[in-house]
N, C-alpha and C. Protein backbone atom coordinates (compact mmCIF):
# COMPACT_ATOMS: atom_id res chain seq x y z
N UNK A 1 84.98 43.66 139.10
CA UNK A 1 84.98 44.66 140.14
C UNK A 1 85.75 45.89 139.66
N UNK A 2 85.07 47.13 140.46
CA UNK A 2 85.96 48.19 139.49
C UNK A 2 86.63 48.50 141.03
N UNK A 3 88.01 48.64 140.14
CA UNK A 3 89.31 49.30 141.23
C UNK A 3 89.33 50.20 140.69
N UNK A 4 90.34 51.26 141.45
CA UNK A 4 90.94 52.52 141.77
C UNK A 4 91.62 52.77 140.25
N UNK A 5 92.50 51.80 139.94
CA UNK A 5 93.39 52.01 138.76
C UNK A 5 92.43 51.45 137.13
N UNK A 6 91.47 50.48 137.29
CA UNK A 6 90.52 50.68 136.39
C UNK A 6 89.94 51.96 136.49
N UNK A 7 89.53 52.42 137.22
CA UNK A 7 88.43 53.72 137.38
C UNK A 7 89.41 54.92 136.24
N UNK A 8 90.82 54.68 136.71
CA UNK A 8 91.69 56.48 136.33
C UNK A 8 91.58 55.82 135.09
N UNK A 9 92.18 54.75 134.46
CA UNK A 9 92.27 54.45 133.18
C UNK A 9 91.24 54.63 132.22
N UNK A 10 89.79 54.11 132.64
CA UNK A 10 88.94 54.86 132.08
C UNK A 10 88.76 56.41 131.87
N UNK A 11 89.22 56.85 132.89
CA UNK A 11 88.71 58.34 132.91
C UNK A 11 90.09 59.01 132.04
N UNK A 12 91.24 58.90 132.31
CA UNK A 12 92.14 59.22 131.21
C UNK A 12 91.87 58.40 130.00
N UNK A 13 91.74 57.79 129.48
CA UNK A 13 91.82 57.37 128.12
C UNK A 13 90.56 57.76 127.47
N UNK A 14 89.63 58.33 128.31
CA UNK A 14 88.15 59.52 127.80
C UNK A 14 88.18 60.26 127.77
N UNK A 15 89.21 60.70 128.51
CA UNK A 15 89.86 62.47 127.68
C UNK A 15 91.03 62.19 126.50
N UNK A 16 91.76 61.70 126.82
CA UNK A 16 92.59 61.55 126.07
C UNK A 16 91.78 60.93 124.51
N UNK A 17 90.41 59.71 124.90
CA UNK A 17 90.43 59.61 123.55
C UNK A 17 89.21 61.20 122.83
N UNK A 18 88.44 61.98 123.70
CA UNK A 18 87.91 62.72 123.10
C UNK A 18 88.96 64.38 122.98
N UNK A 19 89.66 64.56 123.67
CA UNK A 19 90.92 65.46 122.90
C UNK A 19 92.11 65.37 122.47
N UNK A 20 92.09 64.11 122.64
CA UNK A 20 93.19 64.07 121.56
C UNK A 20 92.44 63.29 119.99
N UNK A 21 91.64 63.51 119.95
CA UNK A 21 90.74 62.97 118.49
C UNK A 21 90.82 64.21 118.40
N UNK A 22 90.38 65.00 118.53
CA UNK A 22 90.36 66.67 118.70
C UNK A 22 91.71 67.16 118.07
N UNK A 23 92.64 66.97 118.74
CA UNK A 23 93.93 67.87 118.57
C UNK A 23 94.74 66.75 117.45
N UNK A 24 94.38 65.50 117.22
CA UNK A 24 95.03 64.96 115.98
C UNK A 24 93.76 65.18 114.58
N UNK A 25 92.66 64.74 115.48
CA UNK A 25 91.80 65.48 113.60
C UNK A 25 91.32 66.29 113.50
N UNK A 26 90.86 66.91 114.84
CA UNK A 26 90.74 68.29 114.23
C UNK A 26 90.86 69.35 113.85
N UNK A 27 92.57 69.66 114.42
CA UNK A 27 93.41 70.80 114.40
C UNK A 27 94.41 69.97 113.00
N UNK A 28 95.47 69.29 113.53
CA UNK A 28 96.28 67.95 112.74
C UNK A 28 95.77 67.76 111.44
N UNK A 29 95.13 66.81 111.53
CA UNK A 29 94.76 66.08 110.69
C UNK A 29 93.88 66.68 109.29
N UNK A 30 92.96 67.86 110.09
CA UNK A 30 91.89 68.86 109.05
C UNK A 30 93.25 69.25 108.18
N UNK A 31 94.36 69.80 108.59
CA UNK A 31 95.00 70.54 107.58
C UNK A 31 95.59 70.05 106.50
N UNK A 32 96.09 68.22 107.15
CA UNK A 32 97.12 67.39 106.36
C UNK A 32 95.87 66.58 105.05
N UNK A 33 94.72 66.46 105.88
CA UNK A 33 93.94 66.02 104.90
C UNK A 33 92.87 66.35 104.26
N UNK A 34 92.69 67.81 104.11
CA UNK A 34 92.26 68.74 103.22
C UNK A 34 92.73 68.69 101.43
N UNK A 35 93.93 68.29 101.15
CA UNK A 35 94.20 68.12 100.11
C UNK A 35 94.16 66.60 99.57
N UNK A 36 93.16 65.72 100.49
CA UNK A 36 93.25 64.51 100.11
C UNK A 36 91.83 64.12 100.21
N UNK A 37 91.15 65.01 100.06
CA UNK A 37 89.43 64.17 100.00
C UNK A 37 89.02 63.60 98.91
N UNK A 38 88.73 62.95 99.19
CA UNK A 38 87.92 61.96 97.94
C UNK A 38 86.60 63.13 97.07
N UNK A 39 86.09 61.88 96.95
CA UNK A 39 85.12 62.75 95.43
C UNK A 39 83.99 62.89 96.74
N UNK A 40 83.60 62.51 97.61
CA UNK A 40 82.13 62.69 98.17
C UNK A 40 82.05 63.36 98.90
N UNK A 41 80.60 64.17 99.33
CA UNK A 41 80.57 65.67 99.42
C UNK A 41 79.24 65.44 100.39
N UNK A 42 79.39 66.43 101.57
CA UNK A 42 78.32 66.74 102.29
C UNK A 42 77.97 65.56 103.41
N UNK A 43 79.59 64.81 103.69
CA UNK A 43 79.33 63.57 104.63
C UNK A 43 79.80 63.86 106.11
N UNK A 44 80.33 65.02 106.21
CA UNK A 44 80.66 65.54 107.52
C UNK A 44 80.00 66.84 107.84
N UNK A 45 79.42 66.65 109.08
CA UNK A 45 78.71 67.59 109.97
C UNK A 45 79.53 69.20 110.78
N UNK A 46 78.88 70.39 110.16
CA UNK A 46 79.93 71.44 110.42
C UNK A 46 80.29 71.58 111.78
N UNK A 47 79.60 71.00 112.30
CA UNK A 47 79.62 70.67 114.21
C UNK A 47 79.24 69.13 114.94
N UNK A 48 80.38 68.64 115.30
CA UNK A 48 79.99 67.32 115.60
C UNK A 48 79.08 67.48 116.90
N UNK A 49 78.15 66.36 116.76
CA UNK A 49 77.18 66.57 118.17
C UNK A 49 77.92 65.92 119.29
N UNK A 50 78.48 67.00 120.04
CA UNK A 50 79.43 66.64 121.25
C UNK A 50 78.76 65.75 121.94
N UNK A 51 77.71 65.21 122.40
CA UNK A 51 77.43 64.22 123.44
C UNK A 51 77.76 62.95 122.94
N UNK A 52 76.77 62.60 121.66
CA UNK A 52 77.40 61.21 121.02
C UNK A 52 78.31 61.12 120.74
N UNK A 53 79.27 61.97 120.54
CA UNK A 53 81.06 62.15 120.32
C UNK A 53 81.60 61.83 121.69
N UNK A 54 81.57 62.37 122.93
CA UNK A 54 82.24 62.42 124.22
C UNK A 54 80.98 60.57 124.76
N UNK A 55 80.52 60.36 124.51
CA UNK A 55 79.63 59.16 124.92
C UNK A 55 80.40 58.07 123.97
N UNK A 56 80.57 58.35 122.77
CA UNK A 56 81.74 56.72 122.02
C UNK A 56 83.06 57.11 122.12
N UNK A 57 83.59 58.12 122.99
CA UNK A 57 85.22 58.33 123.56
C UNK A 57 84.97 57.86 124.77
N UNK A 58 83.78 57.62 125.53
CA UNK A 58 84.16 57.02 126.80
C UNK A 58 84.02 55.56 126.56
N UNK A 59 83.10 54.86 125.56
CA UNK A 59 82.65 53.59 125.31
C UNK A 59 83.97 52.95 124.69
N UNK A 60 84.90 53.68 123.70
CA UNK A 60 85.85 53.12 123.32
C UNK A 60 87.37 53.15 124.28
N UNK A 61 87.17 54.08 124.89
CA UNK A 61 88.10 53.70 125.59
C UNK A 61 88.25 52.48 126.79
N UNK A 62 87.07 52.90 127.80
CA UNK A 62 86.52 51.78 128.06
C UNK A 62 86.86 50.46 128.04
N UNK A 63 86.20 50.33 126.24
CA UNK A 63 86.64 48.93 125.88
C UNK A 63 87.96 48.60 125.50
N UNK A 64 88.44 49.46 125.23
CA UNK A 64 90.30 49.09 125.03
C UNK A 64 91.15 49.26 126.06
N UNK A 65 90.77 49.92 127.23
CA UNK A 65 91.38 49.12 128.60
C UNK A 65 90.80 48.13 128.93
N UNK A 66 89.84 47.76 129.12
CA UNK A 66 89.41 46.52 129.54
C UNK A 66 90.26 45.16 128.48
N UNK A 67 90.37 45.61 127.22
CA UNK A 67 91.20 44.53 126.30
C UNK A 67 92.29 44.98 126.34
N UNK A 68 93.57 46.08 126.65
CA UNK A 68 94.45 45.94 126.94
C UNK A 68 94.81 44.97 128.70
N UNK A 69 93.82 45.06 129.27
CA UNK A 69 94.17 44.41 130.55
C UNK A 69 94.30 43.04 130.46
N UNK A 70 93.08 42.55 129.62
CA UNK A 70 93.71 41.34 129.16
C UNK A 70 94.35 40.60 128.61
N UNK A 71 94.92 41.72 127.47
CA UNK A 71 96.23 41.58 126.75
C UNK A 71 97.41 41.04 127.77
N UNK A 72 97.25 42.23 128.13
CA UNK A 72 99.06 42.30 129.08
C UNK A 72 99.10 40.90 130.11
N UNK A 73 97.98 40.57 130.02
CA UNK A 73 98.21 39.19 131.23
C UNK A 73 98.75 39.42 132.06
N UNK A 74 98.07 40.82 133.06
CA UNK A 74 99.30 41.03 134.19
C UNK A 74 100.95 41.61 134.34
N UNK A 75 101.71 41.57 133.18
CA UNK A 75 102.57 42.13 132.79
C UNK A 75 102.81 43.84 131.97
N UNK A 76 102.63 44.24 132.97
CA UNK A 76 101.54 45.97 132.60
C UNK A 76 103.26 46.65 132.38
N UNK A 77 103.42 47.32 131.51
CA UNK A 77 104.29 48.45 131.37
C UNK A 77 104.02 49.36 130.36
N UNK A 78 104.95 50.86 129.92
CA UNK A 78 104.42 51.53 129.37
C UNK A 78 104.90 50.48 128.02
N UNK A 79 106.00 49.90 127.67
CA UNK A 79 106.33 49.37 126.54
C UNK A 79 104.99 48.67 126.23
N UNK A 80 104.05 47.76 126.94
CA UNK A 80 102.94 46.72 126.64
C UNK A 80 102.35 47.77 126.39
N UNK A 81 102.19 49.27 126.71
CA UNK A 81 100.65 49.76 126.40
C UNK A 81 101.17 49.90 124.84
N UNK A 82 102.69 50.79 124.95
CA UNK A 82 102.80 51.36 123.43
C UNK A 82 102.83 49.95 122.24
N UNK A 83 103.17 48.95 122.72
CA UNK A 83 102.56 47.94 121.68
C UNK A 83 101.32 47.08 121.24
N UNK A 84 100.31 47.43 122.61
CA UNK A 84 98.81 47.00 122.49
C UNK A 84 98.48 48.28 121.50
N UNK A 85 98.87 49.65 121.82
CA UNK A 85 98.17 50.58 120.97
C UNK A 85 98.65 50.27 119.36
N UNK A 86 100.19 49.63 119.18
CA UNK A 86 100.48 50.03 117.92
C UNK A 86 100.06 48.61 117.32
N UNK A 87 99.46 47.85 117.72
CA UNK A 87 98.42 46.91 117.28
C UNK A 87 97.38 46.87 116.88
N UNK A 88 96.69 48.32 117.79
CA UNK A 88 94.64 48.49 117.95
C UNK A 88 94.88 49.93 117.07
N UNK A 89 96.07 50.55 116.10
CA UNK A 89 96.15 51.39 115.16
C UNK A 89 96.39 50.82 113.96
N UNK A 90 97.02 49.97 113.91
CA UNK A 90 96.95 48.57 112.87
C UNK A 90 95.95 48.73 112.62
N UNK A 91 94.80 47.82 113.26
CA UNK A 91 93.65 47.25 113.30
C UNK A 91 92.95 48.45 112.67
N UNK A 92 92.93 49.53 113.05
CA UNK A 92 91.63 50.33 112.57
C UNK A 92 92.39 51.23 111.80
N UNK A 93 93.57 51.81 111.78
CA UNK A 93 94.06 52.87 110.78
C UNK A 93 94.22 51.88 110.02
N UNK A 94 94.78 50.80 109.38
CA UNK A 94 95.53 49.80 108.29
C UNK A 94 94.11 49.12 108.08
N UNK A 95 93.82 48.28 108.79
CA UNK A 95 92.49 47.54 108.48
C UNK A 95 91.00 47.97 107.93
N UNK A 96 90.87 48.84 109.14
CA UNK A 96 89.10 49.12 108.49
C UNK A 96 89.42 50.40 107.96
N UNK A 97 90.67 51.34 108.01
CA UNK A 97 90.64 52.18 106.76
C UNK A 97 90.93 52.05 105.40
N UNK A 98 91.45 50.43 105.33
CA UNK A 98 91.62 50.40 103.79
C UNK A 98 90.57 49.84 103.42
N UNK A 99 89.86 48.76 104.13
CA UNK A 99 88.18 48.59 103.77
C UNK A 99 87.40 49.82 103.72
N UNK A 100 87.65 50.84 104.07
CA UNK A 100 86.64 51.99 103.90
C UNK A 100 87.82 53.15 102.67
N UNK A 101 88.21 52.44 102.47
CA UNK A 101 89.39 53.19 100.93
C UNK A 101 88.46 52.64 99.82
N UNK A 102 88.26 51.05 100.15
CA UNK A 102 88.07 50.12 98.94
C UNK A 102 86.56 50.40 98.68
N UNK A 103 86.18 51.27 99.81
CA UNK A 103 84.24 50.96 99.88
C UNK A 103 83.75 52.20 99.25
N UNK A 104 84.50 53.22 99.15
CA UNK A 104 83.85 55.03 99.96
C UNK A 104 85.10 55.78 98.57
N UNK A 105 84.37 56.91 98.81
CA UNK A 105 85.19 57.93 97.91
C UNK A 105 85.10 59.27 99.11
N UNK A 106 85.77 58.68 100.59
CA UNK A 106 85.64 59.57 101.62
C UNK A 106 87.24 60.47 101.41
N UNK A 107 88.89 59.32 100.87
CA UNK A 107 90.07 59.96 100.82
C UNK A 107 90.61 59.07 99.74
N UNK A 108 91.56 60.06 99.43
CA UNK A 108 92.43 59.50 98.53
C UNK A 108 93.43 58.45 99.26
N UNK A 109 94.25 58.36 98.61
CA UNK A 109 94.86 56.73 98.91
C UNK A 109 96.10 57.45 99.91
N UNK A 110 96.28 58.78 99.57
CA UNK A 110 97.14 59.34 100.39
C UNK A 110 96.59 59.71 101.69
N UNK A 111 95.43 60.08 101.67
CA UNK A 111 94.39 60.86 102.19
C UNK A 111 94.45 59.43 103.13
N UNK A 112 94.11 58.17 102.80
CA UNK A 112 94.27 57.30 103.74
C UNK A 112 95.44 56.40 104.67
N UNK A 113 96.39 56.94 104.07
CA UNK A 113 97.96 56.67 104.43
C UNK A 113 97.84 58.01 105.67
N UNK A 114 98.29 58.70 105.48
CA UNK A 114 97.73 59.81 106.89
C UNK A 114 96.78 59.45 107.94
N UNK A 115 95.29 59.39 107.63
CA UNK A 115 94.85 59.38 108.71
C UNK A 115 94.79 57.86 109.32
N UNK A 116 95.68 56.43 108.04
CA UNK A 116 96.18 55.93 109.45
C UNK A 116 97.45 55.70 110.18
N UNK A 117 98.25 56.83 109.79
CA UNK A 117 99.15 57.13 110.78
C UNK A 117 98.51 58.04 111.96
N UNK A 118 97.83 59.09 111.66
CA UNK A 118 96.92 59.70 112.64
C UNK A 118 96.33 58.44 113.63
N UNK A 119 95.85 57.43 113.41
CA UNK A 119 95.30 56.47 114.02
C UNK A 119 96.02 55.65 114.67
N UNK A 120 96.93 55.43 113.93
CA UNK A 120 98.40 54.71 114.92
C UNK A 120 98.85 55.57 116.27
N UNK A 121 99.37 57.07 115.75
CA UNK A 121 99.20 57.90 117.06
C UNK A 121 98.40 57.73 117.96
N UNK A 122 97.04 57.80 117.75
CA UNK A 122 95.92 57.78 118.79
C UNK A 122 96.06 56.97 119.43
N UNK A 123 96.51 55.91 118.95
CA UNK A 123 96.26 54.61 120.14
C UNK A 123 97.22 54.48 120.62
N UNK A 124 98.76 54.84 119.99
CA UNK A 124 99.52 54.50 120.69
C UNK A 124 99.64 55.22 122.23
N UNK A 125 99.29 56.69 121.94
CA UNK A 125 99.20 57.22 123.51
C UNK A 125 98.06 56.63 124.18
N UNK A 126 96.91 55.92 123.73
CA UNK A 126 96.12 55.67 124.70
C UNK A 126 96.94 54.65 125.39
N UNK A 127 97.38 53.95 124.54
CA UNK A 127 98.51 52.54 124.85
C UNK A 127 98.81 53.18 126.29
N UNK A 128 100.03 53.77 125.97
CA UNK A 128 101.12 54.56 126.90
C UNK A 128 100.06 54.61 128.08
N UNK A 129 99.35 55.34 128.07
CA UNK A 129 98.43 55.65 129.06
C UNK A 129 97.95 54.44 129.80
N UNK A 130 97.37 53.47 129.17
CA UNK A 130 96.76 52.46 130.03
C UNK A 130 98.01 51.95 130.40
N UNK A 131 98.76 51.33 129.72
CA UNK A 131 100.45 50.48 129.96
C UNK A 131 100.70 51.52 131.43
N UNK A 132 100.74 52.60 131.33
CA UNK A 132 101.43 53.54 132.24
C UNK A 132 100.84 53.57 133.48
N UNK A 133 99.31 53.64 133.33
CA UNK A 133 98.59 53.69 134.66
C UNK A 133 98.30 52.10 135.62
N UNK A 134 98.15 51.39 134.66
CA UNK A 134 98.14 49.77 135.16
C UNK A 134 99.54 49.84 136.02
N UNK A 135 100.46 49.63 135.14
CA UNK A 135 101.89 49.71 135.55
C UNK A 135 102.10 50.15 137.08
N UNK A 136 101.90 51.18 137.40
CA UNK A 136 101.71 51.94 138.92
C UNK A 136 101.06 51.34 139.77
N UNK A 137 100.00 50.21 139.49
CA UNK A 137 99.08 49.38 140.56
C UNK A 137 99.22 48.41 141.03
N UNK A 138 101.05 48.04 140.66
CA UNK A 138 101.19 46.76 140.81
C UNK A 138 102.11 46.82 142.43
């Protein structure tokens, strides 16, 4: 069933995940990792197509409140969000960016140390955010 405090969480963590992807890679992140591209050329689009971009910021967020809710088992605070996020930045900055280090000539090894700290950020405020808004519904 969708409640009141599912509903905001979705809807903040779909802005939050489509501008703040924005304001960590595309302002952030373009500058820090400009001097760290790999050898391959012509794999990013000079304009991302905003719909399928703002359509997998609502799908992923989405799905990571719905799995932070079940994380927290009911025990909702901002501390649980900021440690579900610095888990689900693990997971994809540490994890599937060093599988895509080991696969791709997309960044250098530095180039991938950055953007997954960039990725740790991201989630951790989504964290904050869901931890924060759950938190209030109790």
């Amino acid at each position: 069933m969708l409640s009141k405090t599912k509903l905001l969480s979705y809807l903040l963590t779909s802005i939050w995940a489509y501008f703040g992807g924005f304001l960590l890679w595309g302002l952030l992140g373009e500058t820090l990792l400009n001097d760290h591209l790999g050898s391959a050329s012509g794999v990013m689009r000079e304009m991302p197509d905003h719909f399928h971009l703002a359509l997998g910021c609502v799908i992923l967020a989405i799905t990571f409140s719905i799995i932070y809710a079940k994380w927290a088992q009911g025990k909702h605070s901002v501390s649980q969000g900021l440690s579900f996020g610095i888990l689900v930045g693990i997971l994809t900055g540490l994890g599937s960016g060093m599988i895509d280090f080991s696969t791709s000539n997309l960044l250098t090894f530095s180039g991938f140390i950055i953007n997954a700290l960039i990725y740790i950020v991201y989630y951790v405020v989504m964290g904050i955010l869901v931890g924060f808004i759950y938190s209030k519904s109790k």
